[in-house]
Protein backbone atom coordinates (compact mmCIF):
# COMPACT_ATOMS: atom_id res chain seq x y z
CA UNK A 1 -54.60 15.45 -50.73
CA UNK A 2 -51.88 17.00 -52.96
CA UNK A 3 -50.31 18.68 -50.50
CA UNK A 4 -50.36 22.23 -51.65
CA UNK A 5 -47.15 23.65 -49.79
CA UNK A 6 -45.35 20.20 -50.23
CA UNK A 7 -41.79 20.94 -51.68
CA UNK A 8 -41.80 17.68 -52.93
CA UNK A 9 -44.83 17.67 -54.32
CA UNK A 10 -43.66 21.47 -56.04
CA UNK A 11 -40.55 19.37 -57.38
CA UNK A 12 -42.58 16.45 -58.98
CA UNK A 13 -44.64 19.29 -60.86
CA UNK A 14 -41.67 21.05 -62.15
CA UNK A 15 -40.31 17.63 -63.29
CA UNK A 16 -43.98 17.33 -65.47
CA UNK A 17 -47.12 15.43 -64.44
CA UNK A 18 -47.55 14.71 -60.65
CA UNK A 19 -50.13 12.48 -58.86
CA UNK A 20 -51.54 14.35 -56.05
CA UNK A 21 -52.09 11.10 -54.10
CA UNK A 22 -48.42 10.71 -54.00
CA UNK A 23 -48.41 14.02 -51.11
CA UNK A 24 -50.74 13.21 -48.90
CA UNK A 25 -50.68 14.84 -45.54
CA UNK A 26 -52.41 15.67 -42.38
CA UNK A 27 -51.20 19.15 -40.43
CA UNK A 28 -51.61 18.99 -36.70
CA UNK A 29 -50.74 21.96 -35.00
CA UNK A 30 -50.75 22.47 -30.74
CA UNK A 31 -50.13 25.48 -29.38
CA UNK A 32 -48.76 26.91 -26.57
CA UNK A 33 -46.94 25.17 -23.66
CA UNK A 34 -47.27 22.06 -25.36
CA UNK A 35 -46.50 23.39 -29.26
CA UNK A 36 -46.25 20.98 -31.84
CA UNK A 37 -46.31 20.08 -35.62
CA UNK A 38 -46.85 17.63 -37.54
CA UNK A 39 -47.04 17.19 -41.28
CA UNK A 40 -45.64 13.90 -42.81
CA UNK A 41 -46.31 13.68 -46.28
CA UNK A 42 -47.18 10.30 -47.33
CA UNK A 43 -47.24 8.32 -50.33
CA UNK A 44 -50.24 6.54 -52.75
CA UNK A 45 -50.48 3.81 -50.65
CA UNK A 46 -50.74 5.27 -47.78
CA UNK A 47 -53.98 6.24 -48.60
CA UNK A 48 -57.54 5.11 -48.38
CA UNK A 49 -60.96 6.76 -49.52
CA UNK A 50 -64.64 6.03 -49.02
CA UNK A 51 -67.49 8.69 -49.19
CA UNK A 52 -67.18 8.88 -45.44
CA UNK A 53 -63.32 7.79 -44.53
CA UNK A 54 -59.87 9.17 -45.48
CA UNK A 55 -56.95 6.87 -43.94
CA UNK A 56 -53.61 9.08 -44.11
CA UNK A 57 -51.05 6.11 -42.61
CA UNK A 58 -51.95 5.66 -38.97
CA UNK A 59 -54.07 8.71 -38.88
CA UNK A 60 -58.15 9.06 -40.23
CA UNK A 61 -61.11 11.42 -40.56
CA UNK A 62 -64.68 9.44 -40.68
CA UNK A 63 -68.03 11.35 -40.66
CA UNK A 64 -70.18 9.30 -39.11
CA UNK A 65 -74.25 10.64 -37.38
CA UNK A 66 -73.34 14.51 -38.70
CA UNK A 67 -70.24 14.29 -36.55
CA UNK A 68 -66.38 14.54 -38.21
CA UNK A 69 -64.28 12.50 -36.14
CA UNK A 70 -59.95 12.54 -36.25
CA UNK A 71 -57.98 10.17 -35.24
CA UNK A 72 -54.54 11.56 -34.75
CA UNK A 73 -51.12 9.24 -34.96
CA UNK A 74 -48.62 11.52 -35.75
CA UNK A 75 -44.81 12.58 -35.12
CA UNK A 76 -43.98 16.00 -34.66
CA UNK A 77 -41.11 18.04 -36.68
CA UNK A 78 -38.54 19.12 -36.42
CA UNK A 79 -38.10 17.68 -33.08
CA UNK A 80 -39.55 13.84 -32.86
CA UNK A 81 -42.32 13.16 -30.67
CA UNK A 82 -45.79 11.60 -30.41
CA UNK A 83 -49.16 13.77 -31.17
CA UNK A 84 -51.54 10.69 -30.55
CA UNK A 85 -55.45 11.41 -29.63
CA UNK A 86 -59.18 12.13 -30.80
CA UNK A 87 -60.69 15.29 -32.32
CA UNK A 88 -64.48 15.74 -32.58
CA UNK A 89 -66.45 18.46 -34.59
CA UNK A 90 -70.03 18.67 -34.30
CA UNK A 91 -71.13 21.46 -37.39
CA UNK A 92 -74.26 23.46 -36.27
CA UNK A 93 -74.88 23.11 -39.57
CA UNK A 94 -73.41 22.27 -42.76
CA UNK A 95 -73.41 23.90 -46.22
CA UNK A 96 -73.11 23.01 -49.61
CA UNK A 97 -71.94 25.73 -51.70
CA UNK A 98 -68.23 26.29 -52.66
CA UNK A 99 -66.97 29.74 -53.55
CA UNK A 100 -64.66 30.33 -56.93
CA UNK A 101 -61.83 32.44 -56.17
CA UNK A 102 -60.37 32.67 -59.29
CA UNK A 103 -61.58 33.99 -62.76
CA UNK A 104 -61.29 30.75 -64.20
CA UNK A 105 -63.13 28.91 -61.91
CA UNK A 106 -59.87 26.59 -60.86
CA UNK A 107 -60.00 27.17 -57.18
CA UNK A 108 -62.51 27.03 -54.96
CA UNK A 109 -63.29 27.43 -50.96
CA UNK A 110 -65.87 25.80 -49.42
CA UNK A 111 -66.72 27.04 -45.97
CA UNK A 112 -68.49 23.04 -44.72
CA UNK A 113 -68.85 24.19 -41.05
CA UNK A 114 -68.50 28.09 -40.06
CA UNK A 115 -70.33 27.12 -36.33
CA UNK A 116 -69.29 23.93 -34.79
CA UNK A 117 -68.19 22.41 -31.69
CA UNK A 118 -64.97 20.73 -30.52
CA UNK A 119 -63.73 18.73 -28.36
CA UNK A 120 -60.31 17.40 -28.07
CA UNK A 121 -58.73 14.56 -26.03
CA UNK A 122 -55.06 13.96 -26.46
CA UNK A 123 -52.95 11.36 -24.93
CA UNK A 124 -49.64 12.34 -26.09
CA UNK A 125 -49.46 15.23 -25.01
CA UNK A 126 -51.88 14.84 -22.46
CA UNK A 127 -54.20 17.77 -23.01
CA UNK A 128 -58.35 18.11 -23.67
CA UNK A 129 -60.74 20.87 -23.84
CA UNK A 130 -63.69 22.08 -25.57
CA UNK A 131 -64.69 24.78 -27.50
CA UNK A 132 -65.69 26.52 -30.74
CA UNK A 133 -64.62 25.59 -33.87
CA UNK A 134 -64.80 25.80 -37.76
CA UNK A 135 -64.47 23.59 -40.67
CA UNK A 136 -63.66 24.52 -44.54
CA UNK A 137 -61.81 23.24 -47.48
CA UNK A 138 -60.11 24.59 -50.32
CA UNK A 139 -59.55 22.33 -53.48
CA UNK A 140 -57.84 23.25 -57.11
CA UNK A 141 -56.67 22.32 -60.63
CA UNK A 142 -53.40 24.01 -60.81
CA UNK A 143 -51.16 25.18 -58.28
CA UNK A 144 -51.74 28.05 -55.92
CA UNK A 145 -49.24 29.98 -57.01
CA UNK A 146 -49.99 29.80 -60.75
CA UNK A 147 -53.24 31.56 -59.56
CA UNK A 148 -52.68 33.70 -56.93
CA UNK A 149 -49.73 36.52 -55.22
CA UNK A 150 -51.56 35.52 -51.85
CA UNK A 151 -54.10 35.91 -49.74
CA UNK A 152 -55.29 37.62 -45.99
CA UNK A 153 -57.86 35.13 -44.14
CA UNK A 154 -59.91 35.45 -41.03
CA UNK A 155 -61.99 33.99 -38.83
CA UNK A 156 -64.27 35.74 -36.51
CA UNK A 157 -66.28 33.94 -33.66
CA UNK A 158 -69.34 36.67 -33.27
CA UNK A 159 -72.25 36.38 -30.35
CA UNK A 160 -74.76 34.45 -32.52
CA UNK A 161 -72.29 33.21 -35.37
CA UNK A 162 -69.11 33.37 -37.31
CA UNK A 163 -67.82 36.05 -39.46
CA UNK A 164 -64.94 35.36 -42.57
CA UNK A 165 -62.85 37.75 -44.04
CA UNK A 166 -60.82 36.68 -47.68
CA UNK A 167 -59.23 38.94 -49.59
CA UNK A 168 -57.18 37.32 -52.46
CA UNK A 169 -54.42 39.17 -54.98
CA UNK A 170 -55.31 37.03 -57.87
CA UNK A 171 -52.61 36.90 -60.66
CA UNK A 172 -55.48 37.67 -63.26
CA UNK A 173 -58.18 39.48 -63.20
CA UNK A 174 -59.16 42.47 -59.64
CA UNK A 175 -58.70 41.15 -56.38
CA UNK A 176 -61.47 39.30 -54.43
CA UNK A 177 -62.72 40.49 -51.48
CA UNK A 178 -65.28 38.38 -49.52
CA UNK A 179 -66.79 39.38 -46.33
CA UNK A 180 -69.29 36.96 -45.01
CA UNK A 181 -71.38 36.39 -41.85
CA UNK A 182 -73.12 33.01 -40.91
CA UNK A 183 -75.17 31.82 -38.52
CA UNK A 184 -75.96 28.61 -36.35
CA UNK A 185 -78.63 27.39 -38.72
CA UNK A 186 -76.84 27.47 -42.57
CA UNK A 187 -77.92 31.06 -43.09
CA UNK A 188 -74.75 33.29 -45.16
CA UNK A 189 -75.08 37.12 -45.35
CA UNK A 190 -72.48 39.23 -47.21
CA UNK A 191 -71.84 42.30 -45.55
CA UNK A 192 -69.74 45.15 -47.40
CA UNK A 193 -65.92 44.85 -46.30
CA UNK A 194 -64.91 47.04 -43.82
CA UNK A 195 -61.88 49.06 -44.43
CA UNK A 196 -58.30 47.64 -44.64
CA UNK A 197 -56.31 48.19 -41.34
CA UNK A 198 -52.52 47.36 -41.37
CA UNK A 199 -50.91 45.09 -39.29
CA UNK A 200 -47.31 44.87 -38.49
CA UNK A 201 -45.00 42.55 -40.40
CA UNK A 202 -43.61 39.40 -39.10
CA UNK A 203 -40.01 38.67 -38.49
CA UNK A 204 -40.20 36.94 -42.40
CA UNK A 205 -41.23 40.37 -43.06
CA UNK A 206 -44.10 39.10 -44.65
CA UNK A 207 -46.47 41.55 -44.70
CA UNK A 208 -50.07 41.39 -42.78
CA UNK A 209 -53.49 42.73 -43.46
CA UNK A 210 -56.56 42.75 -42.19
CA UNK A 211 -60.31 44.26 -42.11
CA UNK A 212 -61.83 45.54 -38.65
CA UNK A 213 -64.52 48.51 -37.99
CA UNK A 214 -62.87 52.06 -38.00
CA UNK A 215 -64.15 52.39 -34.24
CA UNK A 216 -61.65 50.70 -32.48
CA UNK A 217 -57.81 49.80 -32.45
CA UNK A 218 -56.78 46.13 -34.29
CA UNK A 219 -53.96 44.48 -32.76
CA UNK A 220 -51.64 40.97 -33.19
CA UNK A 221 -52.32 39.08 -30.12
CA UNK A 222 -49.69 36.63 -30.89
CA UNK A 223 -48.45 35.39 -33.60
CA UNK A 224 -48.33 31.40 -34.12
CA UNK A 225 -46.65 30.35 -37.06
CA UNK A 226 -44.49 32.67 -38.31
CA UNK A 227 -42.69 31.17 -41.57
CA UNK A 228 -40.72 32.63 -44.72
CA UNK A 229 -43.98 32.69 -46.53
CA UNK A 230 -46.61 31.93 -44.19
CA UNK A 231 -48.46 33.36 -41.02
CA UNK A 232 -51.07 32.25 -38.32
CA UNK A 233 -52.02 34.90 -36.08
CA UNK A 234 -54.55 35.35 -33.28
CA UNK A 235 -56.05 39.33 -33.62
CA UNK A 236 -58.45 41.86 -31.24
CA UNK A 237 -60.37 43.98 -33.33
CA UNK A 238 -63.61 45.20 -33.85
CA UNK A 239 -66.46 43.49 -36.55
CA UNK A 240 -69.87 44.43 -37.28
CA UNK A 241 -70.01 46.19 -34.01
CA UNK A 242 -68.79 43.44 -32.03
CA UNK A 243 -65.27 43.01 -30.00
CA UNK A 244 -64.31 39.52 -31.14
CA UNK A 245 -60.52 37.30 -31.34
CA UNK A 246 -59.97 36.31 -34.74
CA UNK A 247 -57.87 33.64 -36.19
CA UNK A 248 -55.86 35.42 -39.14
CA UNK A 249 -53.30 33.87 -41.71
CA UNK A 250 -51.39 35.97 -44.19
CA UNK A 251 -49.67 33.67 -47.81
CA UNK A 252 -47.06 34.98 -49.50
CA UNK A 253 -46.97 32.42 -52.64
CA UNK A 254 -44.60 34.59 -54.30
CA UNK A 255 -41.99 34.16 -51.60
CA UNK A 256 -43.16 30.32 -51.05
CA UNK A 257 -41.70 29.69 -54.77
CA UNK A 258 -38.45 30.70 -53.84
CA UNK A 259 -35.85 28.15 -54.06
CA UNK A 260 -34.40 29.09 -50.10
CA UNK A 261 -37.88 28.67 -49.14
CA UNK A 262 -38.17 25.33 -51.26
CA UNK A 263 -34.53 24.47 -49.27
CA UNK A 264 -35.99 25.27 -45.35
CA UNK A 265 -39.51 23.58 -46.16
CA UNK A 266 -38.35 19.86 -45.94
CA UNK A 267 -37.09 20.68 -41.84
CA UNK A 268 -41.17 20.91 -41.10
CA UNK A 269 -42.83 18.64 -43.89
CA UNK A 270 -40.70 15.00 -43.77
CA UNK A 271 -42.15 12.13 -46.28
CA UNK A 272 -42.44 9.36 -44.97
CA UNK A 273 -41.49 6.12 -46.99
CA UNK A 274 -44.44 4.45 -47.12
């Protein structure tokens, strides 16, 4: 809902006022043998609210007995083809308290579902499984990049919970560095950050951070999205004693302002007409 990488959406802003509801989109992302991505913009009336269902075009998410439910109808890009099936996440619990990341109080991250099930069942590609998962949102006033250099995220899956790691280079004010534990039932402990540990840059050259225990080596598993200004990452490393995988990203929103980058992002992000 106001796509916040759109280009067109970054266009319509620099033009004046924009209405978020005209970029819309839904990311799907398959890694893998059978890779794909999807992330068709899509305009006002394309879209559809109640308190329990968002319609994006032929796509929708619908909470419904505790359990968020996606129904995928989507065409990947750059390369057309059909990402059509079902994704279920059942939270272990959900919470109800969003954190500010900015001085001002204009951005905040809301972590719904740290411990949760999935299961997926695609027909096009043909693929299911079932696993762990996670669930958060982030939502804003003004535009990312107005507020913030960047950011290094992860995502930890620990024996008895989940652990997240957010450190933000805010454009005003220190930076922000959250490290937070939670457990199957709603409990959140903050535990001190552990110490930085560098990571090796991606073929952007966007630089990549992360935190880990000093006890034991951190490495890139692989990397799977590697953009000009963006990077998803799967990382072994140490936390609070553990060996765990995490899911990392590293944001460059200084290089996603750039007008190449504002050029390439259309190839990945089509808007649809209606």
């Amino acid at each position: 809902m106001g796509s916040v990488f759109s280009p067109y959406y970054a266009g319509a802003r620099r033009r004046g006022a924009a209405d978020p509801l005209e970029h819309c989109a839904l990311n799907v992302a398959l890694y893998g043998g059978a890779g794909k991505w999807a992330l068709t913009e899509r305009r006002r009336g394309a879209v559809r609210r109640t308190p329990d269902v968002l319609t994006l075009g032929p796509s929708a998410l619908a909470w419904k007995d505790g359990v968020l439910t996606a129904r995928i109808d989507e065409v990947s890009a750059p390369l057309p083809s059909r990402i059509r099936g079902c994704v279920r996440l059942h939270p272990a619990a959900t919470l109800h308290q969003a954190v500010r990341l900015d001085v001002e109080g204009r951005h905040r991250w809301w972590p719904i579902a740290p411990c949760a099930r999935v299961e997926v069942a695609l027909d096009r590609p043909a693929l299911a499984w079932r696993g762990a998962g996670y669930l958060d949102a982030n939502a804003g006033s003004v535009p990312l990049e107005q507020s913030f250099r960047g950011w290094s995220w992860s995502r930890a899956r620990l024996g008895d919970g989940t652990a997240v790691l957010y450190d933000v280079d805010r454009r005003n004010g220190d930076p922000l560095s959250l490290a937070l534990a939670f457990d199957r039932n709603g409990g959140v402990a903050p535990f001190t950050p552990p110490p930085v540990a560098a990571l090796p840059a991606t073929r952007w050259r966007i630089a990549r951070t992360t935190r880990a225990d000093g006890a034991g080596p951190v490495a890139v598993v692989h990397t799977l999205e590697d953009t000009p200004f963006y990077a998803r990452s799967l990382l072994s490393s140490r936390l609070l004693g553990e060996q765990v995988t995490a899911m990392h990203e590293s944001l460059s929103l200084d290089r996603f302002t750039a007008a190449w980058v504002q050029m390439l992002l259309p190839f990945r992000m089509p808007r649809a007409w209606r």
